[in-house]
Each structure stands twice: as C-alpha cells, then as structure tokens.
C-alpha atoms as a PDB file:
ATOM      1  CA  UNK A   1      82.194-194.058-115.711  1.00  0.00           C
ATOM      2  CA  UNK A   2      81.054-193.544-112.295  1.00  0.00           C
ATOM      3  CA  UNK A   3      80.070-196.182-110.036  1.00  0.00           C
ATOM      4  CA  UNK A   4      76.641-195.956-107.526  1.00  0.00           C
ATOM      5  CA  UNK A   5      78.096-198.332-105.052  1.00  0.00           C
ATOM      6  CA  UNK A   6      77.859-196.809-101.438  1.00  0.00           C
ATOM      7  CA  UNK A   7      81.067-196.626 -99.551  1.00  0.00           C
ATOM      8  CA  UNK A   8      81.093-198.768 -96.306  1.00  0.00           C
ATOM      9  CA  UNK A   9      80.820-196.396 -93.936  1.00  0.00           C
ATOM     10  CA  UNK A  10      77.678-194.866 -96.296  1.00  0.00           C
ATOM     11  CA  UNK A  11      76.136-198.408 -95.817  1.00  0.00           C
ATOM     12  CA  UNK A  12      76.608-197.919 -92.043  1.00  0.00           C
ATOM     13  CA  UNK A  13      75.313-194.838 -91.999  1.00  0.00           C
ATOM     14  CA  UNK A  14      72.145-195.909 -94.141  1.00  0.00           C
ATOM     15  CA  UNK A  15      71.679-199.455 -91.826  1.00  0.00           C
ATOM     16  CA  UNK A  16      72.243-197.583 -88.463  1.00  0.00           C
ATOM     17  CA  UNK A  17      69.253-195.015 -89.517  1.00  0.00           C
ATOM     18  CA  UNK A  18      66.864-198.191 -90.510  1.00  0.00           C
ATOM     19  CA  UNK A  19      67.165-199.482 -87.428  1.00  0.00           C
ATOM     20  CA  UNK A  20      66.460-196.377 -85.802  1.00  0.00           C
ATOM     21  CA  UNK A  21      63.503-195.818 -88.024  1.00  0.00           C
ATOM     22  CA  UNK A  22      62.547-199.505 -86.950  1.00  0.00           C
ATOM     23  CA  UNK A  23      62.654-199.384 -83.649  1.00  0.00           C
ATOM     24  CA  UNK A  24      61.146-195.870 -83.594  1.00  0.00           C
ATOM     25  CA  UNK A  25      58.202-197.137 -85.457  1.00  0.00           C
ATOM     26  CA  UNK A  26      57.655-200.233 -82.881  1.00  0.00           C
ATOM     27  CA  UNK A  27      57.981-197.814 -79.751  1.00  0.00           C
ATOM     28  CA  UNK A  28      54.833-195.786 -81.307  1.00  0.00           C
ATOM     29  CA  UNK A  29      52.925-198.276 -81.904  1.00  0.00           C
ATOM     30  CA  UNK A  30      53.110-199.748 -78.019  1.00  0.00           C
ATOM     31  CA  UNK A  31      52.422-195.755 -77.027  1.00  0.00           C
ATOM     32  CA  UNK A  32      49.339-196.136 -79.195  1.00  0.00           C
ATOM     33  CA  UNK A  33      45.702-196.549 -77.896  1.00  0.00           C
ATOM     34  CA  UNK A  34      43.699-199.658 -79.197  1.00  0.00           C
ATOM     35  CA  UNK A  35      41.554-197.734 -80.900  1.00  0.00           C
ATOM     36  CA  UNK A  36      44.508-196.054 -82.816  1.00  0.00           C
ATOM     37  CA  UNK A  37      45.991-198.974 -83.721  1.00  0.00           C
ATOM     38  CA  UNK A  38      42.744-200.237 -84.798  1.00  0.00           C
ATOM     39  CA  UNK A  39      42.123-197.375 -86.880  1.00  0.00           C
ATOM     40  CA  UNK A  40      45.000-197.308 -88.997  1.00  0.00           C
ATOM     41  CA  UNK A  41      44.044-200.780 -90.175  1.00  0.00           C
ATOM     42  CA  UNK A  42      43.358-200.066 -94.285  1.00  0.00           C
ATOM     43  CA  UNK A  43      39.519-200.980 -95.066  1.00  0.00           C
ATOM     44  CA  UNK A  44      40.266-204.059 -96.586  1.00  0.00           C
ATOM     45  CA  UNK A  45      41.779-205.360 -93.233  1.00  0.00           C
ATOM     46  CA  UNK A  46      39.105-203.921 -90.835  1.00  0.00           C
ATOM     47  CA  UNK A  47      36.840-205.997 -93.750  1.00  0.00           C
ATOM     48  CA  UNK A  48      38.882-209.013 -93.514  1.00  0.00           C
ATOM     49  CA  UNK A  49      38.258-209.068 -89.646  1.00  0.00           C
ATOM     50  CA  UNK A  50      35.015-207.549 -89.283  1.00  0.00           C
ATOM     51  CA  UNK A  51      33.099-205.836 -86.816  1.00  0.00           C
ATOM     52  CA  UNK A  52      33.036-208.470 -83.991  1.00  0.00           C
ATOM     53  CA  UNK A  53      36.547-209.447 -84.161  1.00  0.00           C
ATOM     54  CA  UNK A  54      37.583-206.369 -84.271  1.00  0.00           C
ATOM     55  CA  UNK A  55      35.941-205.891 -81.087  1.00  0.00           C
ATOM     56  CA  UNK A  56      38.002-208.881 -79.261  1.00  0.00           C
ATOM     57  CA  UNK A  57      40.789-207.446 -80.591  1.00  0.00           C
ATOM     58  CA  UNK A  58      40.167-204.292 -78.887  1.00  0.00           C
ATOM     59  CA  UNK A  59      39.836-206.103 -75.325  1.00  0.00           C
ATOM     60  CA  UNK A  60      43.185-207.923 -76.128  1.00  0.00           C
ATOM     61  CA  UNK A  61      45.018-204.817 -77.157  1.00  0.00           C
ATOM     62  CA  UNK A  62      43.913-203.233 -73.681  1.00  0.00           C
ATOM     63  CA  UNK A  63      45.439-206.203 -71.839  1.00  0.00           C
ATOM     64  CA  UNK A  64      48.379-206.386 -74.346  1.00  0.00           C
ATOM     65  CA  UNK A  65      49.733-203.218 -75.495  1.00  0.00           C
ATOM     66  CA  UNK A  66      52.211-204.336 -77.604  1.00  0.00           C
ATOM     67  CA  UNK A  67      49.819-206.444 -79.252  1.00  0.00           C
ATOM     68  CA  UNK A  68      49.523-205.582 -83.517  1.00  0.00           C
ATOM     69  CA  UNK A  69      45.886-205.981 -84.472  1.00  0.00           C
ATOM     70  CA  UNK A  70      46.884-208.063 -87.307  1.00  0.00           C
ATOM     71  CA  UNK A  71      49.288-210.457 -85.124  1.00  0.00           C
ATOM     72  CA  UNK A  72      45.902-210.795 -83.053  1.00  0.00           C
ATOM     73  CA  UNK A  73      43.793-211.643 -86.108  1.00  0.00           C
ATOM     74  CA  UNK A  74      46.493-214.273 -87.125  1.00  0.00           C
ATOM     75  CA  UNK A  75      46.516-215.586 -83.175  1.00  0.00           C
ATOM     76  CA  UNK A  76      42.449-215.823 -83.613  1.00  0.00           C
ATOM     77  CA  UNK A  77      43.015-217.721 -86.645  1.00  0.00           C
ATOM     78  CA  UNK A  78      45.138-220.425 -85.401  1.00  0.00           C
ATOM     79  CA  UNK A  79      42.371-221.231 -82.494  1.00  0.00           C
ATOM     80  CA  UNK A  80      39.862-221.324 -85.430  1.00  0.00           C
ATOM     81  CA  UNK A  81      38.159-218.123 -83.748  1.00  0.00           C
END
C-alpha cells in the first residue's frame, strides 16, 4: 500500500510557493489601473454594483490604489451608500 501523505519538507515546499503565489497576486493587483481592476469584476458583480457605483469606485481606486473594488462596494455598504 502506498501512502499520499506529503513529506514535510514537500509541505514546505508546497506552503512557501502559496505564499509566493499570494503575495504575487496582491502586488498585481496594486500595479493595476482602476479601470482594470474594474474590469475583471464577473458580470454578476459589475450588476450587483451598478453603473453609478461603479463609478465612485473608480474615483476611490484613483486615490487608493490598493483599494479591491469589491472591499469598496462592502465599505459603501456599511455607510448605507
């Protein structure tokens, strides 16, 4: 019988290059425009906050950069915008 466990240094190996995947994806999306990060919302989000908060969201993103569109949304939603 063989066994599918990982060996620990395996597991280290597979954490280490999650993290780096991680923090790879979060340093792309702070290089990203706000109309890029705006545009790879899926249709049912850019429905979900339509047209006219999407376009406060755009002004926020341009004075916050490492702003997600969705963390905005959820911000808006909290001051009952």
């Amino acid at each position: 019988m063989t066994s599918n466990k990982f060996s620990q240094k395996d597991q280290d190996f597979a954490d280490a290059m999650a993290t780096k995947l991680r923090l790879n994806r979060e340093k792309l999306k702070q290089t990203l425009t706000p109309d890029e990060k705006i545009n790879q919302l899926i249709p049912e989000q850019r429905d979900q906050i339509g047209e006219f908060r999407l376009s406060i969201i755009r002004e926020g993103l341009e004075e916050f950069p490492g702003l997600d569109p969705m963390d905005a949304l959820q911000m808006m939603e909290e001051f009952g915008a």
